[in-house]
C-alpha atoms as a PDB file:
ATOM      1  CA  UNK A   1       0.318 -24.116   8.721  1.00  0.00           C
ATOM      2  CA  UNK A   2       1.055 -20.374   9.676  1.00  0.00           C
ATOM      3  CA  UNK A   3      -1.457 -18.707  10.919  1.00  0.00           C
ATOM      4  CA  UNK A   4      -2.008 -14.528  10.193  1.00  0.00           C
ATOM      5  CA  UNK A   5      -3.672 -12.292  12.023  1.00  0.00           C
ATOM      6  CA  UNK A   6      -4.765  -9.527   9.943  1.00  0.00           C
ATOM      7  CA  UNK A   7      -5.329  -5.783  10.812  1.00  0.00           C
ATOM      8  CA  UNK A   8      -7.092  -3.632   8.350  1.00  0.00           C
ATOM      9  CA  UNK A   9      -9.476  -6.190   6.676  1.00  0.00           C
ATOM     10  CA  UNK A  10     -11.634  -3.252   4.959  1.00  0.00           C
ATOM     11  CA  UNK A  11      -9.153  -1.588   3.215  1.00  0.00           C
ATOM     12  CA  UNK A  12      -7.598  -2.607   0.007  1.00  0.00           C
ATOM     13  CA  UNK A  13      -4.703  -3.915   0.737  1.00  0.00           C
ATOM     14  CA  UNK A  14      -6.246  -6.342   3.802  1.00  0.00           C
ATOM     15  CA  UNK A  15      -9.349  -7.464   1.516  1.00  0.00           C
ATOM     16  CA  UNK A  16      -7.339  -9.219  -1.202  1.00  0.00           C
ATOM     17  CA  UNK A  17      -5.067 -10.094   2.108  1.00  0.00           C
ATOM     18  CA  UNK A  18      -8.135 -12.047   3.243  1.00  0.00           C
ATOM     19  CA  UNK A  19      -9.633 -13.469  -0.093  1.00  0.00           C
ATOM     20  CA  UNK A  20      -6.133 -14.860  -1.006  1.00  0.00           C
ATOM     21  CA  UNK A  21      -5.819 -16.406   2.893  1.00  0.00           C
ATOM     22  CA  UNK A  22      -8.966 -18.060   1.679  1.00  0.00           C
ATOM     23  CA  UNK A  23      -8.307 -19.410  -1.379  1.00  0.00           C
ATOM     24  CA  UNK A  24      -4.943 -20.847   0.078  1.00  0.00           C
ATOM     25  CA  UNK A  25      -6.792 -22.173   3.011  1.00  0.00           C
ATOM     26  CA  UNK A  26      -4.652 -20.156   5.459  1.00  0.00           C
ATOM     27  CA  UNK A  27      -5.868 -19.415   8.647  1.00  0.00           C
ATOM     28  CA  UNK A  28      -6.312 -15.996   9.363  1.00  0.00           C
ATOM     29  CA  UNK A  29      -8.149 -13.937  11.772  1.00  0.00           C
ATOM     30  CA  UNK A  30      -9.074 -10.590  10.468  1.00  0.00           C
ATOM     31  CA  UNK A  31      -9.928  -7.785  11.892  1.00  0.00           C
ATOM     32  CA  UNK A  32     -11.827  -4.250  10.854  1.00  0.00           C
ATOM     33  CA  UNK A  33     -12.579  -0.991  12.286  1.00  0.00           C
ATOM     34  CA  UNK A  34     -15.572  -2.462  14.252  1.00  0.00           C
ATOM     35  CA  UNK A  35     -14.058  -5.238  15.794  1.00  0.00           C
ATOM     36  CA  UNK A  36     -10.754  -3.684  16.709  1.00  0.00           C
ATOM     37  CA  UNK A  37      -9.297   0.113  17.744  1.00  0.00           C
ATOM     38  CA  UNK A  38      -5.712   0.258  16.659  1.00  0.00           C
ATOM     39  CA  UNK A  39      -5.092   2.756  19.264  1.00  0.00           C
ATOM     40  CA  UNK A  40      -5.814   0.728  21.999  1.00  0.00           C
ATOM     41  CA  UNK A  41      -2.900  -1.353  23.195  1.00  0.00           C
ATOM     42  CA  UNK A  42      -4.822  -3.982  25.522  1.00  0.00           C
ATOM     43  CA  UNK A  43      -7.551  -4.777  23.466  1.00  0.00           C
ATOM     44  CA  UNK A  44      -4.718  -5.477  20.666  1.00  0.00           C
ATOM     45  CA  UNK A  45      -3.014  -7.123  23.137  1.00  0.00           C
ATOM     46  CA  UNK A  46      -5.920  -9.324  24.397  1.00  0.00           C
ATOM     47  CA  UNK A  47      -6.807 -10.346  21.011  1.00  0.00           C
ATOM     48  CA  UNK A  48      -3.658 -11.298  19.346  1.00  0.00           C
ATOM     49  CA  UNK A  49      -2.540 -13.044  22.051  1.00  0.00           C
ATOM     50  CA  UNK A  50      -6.132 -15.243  22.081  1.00  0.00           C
ATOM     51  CA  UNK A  51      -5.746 -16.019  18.440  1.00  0.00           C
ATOM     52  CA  UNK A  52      -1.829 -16.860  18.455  1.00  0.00           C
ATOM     53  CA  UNK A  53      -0.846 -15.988  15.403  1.00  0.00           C
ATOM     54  CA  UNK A  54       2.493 -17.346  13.829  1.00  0.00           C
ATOM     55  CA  UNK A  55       2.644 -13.380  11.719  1.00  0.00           C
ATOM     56  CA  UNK A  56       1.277 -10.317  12.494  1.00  0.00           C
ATOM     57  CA  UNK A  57       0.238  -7.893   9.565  1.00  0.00           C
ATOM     58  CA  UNK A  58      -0.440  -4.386   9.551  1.00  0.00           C
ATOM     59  CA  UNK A  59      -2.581  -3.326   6.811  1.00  0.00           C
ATOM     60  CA  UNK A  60      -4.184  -0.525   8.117  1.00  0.00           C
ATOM     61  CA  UNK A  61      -3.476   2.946   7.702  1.00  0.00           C
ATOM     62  CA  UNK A  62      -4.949   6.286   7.540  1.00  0.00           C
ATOM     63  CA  UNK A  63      -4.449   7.601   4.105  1.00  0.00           C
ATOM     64  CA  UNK A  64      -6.487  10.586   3.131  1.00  0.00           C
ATOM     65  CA  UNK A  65      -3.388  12.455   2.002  1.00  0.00           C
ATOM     66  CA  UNK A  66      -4.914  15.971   1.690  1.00  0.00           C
ATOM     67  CA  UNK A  67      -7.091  15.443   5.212  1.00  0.00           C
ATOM     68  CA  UNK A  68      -3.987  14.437   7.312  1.00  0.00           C
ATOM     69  CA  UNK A  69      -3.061  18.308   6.619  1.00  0.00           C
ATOM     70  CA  UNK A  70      -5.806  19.439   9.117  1.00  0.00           C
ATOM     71  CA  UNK A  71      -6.430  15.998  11.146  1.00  0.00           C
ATOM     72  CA  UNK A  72      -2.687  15.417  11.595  1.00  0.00           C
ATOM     73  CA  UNK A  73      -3.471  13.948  15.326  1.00  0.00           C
ATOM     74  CA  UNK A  74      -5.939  11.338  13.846  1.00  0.00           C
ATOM     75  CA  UNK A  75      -3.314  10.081  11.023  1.00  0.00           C
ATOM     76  CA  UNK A  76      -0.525  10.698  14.020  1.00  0.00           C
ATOM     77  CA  UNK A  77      -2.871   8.090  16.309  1.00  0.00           C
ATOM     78  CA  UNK A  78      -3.456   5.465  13.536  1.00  0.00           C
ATOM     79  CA  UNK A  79      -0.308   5.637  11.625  1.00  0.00           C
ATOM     80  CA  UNK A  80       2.413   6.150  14.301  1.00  0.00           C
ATOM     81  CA  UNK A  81       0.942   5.658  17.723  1.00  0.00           C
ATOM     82  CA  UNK A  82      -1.309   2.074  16.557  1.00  0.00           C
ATOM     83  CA  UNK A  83       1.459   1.048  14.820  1.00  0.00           C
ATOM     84  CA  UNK A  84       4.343   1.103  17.632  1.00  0.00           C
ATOM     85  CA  UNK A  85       1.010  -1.070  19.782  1.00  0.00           C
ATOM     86  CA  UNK A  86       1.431  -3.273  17.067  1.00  0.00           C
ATOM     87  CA  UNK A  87       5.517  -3.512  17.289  1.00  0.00           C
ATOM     88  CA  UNK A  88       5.432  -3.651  21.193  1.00  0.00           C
ATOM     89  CA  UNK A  89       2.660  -6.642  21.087  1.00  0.00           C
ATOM     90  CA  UNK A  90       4.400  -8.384  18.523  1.00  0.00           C
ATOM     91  CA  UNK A  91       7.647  -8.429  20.658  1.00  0.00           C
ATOM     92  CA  UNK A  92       6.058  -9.587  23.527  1.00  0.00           C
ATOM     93  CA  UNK A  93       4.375 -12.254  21.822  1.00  0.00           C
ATOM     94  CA  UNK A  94       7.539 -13.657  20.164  1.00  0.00           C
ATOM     95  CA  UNK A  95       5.711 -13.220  16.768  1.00  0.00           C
ATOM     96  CA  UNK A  96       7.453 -10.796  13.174  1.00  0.00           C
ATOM     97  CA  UNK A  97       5.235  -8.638  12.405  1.00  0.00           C
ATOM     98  CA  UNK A  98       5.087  -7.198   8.700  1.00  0.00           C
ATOM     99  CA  UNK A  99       3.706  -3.720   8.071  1.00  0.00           C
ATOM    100  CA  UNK A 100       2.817  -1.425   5.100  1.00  0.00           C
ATOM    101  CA  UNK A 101       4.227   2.009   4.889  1.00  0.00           C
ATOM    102  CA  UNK A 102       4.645   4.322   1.167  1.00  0.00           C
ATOM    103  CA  UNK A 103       6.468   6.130  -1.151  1.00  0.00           C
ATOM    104  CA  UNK A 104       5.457   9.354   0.709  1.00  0.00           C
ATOM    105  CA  UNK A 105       8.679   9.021   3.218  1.00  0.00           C
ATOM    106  CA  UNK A 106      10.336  10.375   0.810  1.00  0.00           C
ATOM    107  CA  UNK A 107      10.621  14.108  -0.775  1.00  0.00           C
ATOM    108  CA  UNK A 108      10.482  13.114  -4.530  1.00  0.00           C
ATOM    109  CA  UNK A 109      13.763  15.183  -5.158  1.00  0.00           C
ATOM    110  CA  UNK A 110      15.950  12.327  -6.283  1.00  0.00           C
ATOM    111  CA  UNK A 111      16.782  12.244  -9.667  1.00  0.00           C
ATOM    112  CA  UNK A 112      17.332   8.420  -9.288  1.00  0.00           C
ATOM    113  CA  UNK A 113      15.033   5.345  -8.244  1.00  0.00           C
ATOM    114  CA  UNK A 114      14.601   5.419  -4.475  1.00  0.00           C
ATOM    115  CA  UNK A 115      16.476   2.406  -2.922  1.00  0.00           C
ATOM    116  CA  UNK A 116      15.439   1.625   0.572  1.00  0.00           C
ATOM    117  CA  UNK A 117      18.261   3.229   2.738  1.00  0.00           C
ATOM    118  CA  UNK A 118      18.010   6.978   0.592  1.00  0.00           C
ATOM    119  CA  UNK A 119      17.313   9.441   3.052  1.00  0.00           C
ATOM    120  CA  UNK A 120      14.043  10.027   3.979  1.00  0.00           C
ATOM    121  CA  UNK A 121      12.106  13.364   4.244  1.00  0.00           C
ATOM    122  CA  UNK A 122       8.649  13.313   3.796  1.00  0.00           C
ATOM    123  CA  UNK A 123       6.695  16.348   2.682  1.00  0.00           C
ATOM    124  CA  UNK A 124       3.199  16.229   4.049  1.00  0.00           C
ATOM    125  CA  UNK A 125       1.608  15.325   6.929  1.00  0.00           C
ATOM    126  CA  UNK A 126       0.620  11.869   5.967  1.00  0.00           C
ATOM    127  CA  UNK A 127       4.302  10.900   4.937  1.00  0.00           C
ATOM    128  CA  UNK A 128       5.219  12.381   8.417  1.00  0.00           C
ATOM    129  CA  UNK A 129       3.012  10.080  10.248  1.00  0.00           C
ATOM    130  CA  UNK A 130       4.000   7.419   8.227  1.00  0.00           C
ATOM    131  CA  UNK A 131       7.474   7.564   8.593  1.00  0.00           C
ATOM    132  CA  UNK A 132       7.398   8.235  12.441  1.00  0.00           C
ATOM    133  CA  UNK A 133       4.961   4.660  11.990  1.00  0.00           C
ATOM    134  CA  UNK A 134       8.105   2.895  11.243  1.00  0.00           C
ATOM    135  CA  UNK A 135      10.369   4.195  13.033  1.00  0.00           C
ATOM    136  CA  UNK A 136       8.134   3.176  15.841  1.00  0.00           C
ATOM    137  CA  UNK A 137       8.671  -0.525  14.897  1.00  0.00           C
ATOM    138  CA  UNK A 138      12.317  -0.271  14.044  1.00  0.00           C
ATOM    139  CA  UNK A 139      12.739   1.220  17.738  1.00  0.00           C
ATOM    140  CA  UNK A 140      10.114  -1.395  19.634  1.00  0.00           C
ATOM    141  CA  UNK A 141      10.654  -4.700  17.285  1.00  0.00           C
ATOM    142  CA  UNK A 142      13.694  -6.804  16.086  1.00  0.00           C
ATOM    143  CA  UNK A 143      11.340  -8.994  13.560  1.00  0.00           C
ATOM    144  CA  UNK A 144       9.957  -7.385  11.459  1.00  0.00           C
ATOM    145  CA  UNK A 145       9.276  -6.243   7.624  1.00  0.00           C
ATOM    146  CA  UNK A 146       8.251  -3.036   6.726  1.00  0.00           C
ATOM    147  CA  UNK A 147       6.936  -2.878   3.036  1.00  0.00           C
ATOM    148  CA  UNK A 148       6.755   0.369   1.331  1.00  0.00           C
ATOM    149  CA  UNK A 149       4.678   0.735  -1.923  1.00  0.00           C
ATOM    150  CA  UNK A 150       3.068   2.954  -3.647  1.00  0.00           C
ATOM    151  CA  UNK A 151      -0.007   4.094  -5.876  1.00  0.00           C
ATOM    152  CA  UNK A 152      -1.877   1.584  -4.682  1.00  0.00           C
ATOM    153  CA  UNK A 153      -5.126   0.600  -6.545  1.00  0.00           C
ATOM    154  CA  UNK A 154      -7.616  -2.724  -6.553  1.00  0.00           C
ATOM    155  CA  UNK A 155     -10.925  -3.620  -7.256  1.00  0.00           C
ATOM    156  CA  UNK A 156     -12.186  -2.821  -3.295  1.00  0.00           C
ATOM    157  CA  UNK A 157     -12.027   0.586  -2.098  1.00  0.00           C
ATOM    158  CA  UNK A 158     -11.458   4.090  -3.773  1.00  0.00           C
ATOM    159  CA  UNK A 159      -8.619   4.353  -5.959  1.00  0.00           C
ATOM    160  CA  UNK A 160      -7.270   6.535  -8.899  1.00  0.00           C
ATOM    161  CA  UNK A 161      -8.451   3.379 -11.447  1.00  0.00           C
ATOM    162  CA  UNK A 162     -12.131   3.590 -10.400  1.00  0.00           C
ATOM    163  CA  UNK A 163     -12.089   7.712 -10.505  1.00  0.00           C
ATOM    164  CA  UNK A 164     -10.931   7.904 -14.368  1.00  0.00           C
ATOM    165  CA  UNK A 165     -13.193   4.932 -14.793  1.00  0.00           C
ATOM    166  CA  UNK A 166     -16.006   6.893 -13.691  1.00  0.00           C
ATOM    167  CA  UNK A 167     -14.783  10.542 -15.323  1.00  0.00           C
ATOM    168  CA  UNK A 168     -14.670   8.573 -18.894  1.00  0.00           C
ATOM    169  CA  UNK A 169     -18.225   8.245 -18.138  1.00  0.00           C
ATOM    170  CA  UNK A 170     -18.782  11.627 -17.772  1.00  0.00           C
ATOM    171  CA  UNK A 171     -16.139  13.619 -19.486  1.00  0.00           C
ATOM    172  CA  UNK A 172     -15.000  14.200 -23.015  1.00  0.00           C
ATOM    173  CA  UNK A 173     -11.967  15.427 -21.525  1.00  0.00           C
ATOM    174  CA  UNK A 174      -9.278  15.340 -18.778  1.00  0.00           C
ATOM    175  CA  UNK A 175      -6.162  17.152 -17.523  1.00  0.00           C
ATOM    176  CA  UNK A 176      -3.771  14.995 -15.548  1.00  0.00           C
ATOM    177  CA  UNK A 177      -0.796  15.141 -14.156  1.00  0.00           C
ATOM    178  CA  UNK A 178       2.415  14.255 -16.255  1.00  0.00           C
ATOM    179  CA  UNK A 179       5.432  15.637 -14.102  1.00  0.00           C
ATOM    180  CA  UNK A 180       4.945  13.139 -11.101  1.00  0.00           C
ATOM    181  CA  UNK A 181       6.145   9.454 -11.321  1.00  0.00           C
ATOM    182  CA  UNK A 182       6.145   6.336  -9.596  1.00  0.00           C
ATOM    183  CA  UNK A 183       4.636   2.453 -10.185  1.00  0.00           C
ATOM    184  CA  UNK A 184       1.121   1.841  -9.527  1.00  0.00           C
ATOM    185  CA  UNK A 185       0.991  -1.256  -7.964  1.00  0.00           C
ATOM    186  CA  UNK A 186      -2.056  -3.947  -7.430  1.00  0.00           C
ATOM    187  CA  UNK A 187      -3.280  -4.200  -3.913  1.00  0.00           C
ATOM    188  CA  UNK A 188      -3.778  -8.069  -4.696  1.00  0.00           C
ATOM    189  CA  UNK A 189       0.090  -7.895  -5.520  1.00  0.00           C
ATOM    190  CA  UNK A 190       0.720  -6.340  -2.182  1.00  0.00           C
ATOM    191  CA  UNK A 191      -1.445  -9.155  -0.183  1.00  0.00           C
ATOM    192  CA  UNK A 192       0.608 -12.166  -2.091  1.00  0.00           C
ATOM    193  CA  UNK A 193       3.590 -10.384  -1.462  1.00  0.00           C
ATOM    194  CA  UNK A 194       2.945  -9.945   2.053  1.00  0.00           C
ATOM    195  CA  UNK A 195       1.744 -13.795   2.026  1.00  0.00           C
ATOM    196  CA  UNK A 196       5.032 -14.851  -0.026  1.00  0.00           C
ATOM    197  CA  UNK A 197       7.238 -13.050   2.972  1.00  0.00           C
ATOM    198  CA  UNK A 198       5.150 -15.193   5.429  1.00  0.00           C
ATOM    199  CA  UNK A 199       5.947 -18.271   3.812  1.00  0.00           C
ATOM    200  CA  UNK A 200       9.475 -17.050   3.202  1.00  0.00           C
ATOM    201  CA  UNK A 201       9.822 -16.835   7.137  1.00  0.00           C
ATOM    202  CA  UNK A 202       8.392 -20.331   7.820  1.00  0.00           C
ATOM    203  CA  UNK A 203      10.263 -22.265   5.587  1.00  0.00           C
ATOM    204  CA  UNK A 204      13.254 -20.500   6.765  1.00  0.00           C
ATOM    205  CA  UNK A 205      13.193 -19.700  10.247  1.00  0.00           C
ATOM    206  CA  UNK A 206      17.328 -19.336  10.705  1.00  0.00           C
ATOM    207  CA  UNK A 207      17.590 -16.774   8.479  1.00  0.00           C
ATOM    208  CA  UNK A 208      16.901 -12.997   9.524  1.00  0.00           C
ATOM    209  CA  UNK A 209      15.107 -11.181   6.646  1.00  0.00           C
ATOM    210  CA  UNK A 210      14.525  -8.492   8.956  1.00  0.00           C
ATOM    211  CA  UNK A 211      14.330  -4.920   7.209  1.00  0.00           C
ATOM    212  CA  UNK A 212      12.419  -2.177   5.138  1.00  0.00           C
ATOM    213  CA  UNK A 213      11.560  -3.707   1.568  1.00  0.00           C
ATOM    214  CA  UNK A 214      10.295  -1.376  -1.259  1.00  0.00           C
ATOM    215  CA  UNK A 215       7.442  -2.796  -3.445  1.00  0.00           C
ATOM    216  CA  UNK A 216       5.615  -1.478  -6.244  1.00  0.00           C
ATOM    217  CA  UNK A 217       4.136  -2.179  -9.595  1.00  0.00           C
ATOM    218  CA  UNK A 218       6.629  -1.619 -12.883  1.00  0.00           C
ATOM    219  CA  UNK A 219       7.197  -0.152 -15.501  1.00  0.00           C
ATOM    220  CA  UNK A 220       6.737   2.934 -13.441  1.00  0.00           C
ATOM    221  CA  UNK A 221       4.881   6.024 -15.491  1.00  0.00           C
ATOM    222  CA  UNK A 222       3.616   9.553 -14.663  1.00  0.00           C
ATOM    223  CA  UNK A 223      -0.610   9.564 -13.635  1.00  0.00           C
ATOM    224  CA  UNK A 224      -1.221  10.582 -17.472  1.00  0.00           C
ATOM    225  CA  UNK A 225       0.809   7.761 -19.124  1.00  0.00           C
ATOM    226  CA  UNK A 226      -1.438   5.733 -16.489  1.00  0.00           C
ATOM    227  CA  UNK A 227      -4.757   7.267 -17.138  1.00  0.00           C
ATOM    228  CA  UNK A 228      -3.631   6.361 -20.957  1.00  0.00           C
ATOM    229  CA  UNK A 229      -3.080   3.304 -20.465  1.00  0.00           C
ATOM    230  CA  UNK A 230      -6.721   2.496 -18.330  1.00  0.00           C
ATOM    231  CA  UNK A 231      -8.402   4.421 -21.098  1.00  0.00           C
ATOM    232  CA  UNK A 232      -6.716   2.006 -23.818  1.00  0.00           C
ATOM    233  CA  UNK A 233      -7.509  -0.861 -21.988  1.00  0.00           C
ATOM    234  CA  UNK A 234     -11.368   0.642 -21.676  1.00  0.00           C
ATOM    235  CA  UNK A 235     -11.207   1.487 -24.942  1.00  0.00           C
ATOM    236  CA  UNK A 236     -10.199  -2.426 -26.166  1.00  0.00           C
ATOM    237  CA  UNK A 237     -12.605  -3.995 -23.540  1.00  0.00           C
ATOM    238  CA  UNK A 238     -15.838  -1.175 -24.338  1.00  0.00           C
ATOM    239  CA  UNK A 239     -16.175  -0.138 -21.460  1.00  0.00           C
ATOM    240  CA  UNK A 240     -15.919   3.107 -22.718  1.00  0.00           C
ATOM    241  CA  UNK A 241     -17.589   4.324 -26.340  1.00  0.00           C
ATOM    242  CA  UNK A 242     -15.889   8.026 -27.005  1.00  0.00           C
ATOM    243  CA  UNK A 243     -12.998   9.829 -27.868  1.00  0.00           C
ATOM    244  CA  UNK A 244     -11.763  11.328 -24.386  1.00  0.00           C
ATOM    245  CA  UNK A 245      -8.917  13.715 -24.590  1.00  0.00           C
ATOM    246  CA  UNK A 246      -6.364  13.390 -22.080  1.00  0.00           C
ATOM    247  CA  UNK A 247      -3.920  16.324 -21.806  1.00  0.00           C
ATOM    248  CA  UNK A 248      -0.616  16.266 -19.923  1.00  0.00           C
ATOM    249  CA  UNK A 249      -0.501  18.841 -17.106  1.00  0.00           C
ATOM    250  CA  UNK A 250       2.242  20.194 -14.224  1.00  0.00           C
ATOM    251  CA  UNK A 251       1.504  19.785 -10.948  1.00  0.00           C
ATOM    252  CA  UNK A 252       0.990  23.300 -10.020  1.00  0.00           C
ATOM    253  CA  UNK A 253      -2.119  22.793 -12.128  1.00  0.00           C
ATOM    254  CA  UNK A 254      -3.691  21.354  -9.296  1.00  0.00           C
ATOM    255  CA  UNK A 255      -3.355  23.241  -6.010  1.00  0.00           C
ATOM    256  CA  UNK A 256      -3.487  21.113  -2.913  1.00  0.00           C
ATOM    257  CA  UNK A 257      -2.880  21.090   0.787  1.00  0.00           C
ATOM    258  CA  UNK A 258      -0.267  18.256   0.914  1.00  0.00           C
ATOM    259  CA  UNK A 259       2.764  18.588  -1.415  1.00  0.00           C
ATOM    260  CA  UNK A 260       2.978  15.231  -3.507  1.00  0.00           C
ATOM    261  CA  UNK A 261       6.539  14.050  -3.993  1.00  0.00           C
ATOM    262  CA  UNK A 262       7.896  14.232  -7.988  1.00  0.00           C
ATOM    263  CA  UNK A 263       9.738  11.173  -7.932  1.00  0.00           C
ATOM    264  CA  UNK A 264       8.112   7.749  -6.233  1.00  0.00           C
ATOM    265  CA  UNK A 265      10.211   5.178  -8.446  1.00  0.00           C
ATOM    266  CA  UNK A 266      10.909   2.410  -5.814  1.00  0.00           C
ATOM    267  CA  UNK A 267      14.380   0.101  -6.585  1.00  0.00           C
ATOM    268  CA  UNK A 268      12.713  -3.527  -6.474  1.00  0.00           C
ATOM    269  CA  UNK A 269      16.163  -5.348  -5.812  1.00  0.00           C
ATOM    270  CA  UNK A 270      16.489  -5.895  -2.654  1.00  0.00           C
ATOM    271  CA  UNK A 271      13.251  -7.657  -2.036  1.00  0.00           C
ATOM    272  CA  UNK A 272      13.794 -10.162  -5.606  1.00  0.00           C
ATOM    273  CA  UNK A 273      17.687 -10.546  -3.909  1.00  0.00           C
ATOM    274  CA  UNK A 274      15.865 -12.035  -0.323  1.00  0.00           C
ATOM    275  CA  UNK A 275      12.332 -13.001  -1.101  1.00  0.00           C
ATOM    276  CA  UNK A 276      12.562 -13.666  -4.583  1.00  0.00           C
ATOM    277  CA  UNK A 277       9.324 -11.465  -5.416  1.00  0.00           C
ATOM    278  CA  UNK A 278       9.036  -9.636  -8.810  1.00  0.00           C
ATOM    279  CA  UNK A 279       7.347  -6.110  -8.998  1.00  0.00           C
ATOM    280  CA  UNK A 280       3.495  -5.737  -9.420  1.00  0.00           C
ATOM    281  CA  UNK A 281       2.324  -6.082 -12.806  1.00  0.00           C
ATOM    282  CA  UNK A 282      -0.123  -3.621 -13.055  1.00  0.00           C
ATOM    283  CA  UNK A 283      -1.097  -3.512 -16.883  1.00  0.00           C
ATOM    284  CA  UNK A 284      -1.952  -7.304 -15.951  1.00  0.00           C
ATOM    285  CA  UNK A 285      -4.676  -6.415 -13.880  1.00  0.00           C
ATOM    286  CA  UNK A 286      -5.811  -3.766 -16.018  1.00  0.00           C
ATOM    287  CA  UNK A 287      -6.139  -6.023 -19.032  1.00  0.00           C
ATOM    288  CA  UNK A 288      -7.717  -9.092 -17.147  1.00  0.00           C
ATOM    289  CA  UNK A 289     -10.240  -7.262 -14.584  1.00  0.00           C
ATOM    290  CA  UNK A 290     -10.752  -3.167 -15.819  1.00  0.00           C
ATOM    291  CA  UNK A 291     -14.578  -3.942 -15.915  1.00  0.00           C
ATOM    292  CA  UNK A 292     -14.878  -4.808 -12.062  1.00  0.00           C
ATOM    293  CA  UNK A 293     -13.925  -1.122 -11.476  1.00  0.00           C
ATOM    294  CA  UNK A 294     -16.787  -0.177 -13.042  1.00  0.00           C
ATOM    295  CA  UNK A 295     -18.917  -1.948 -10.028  1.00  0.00           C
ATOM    296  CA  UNK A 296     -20.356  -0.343  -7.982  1.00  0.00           C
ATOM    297  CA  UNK A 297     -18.880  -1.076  -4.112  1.00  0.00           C
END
């Protein structure tokens, strides 16, 4: 049986990545902040080549959007400089390695769904690092997949789900943005996507999948259409009591440091043509586990 090793294992995307390893009974070695710096090539090195993995898989990331503005060298070091470590071990090692990159590539001007070869042109300093992240594999790696999603939520972590949760506790009312779209997709999506692909490339080791995938959760809406929906869904399960009015804003109605791009809508094509995977189904996980968002971490 494959075996992953797992980079990231405290952030949203790499917790469901190791509770569905689990379940499957797949090994996996995972690693977290603690146990392993990104940055640093031969500890990376060292360790991946002591567990011998059959896949390696990049979850981590730095991803405070609005903090990459004035810490661009720490999101540069984690997101661009870690990640080509990653690419250049993974070569070495003979091993694909499949890493998670965003929406924020691109600018958000495209009046169309983004399919993976539009031009990219990110617009803030965290798209920047990203997209420099995979051009660093592209440039030290011939196997690998790099998955771009976006508006990623999940029961682990902080996430736009658990703030409204916790501002329907507290507000009668809420302004939120209605001029920005994209799909929110399910971190838990993400990891059995990511475990599909890993599969996919075991069971078919002559073919050459090699590429950037887009994957995100459909139908895609603006944030208000999504904050409507988790209220409904709070609403239906009682989690929430009150009448909360939610009122459709522009962006502009919330300055911030890093410009957010208008358009995120991903094409999901490409990836059902070669791996067969459907988009996330995020009003699924809304209407079968809302109430663990209400936990407290």
């Amino acid at each position: 049986m494959n075996k992953v090793f797992i980079i990231g294992g405290n952030g949203q995307v790499g917790y469901c990545l190791k509770q569905q390893t689990e379940v499957l009974n797949m090994p996996a070695f995972v690693t977290t902040r603690d146990m392993l710096d990104v940055t640093d090539y031969e500890q990376l090195k060292k360790l991946v080549a002591t567990e011998k993995p059959s896949v390696l898989i990049n979850a981590s990331a730095y991803t405070n959007v609005e903090q990459a503005e004035d810490d661009y060298e720490k999101a540069y070091e984690v997101n661009c400089v870690a990640v080509g470590n990653m690419a250049k071990v993974a070569h070495e090692l003979h091993i694909p390695l499949i890493h998670i990159s965003t929406d924020y590539v691109f600018d958000g001007t495209c009046d169309r769904i983004y399919t993976e070869d539009k031009p990219t042109n990110p617009i803030n300093a965290y798209g920047k690092s990203k997209l420099l992240g995979e051009n660093a594999v592209i440039e030290n790696h011939d196997q690998y997949v790099i998955l771009r999603t976006s508006w990623v939520f999940g029961q682990h972590g902080k996430n736009f789900v658990k703030t409204m949760m916790r501002l329907f506790g507290s507000k009668d009312s809420l302004k939120v943005v209605d001029d920005q779209i994209g799909g929110p997709t399910f971190a838990g999506d993400i990891a059995k996507a990511i475990l599909d692909i890993v599969d996919y490339l075991h069971k078919n080791p002559e073919k050459q999948p090699w590429g950037i995938y887009n994957f995100s959760g459909f139908p895609n809406v603006t944030w208000c259409t999504f904050t409507k929906n988790i209220y409904a869904v709070a609403l239906e399960k009682k989690l929430v009591d009150k009448y909360i009015k939610i009122e459709p804003v522009a962006t502009e109605f919330y300055p911030t440091k890093a410009k957010r791009p208008k358009n995120s809508q991903l094409s999901m094509k490409k990836i059902k043509d070669v791996f067969d995977i459907d988009p996330s189904d995020w009003s699924r996980e809304l209407k079968y586990n809302l109430e663990k968002y209400c936990e407290q971490e």
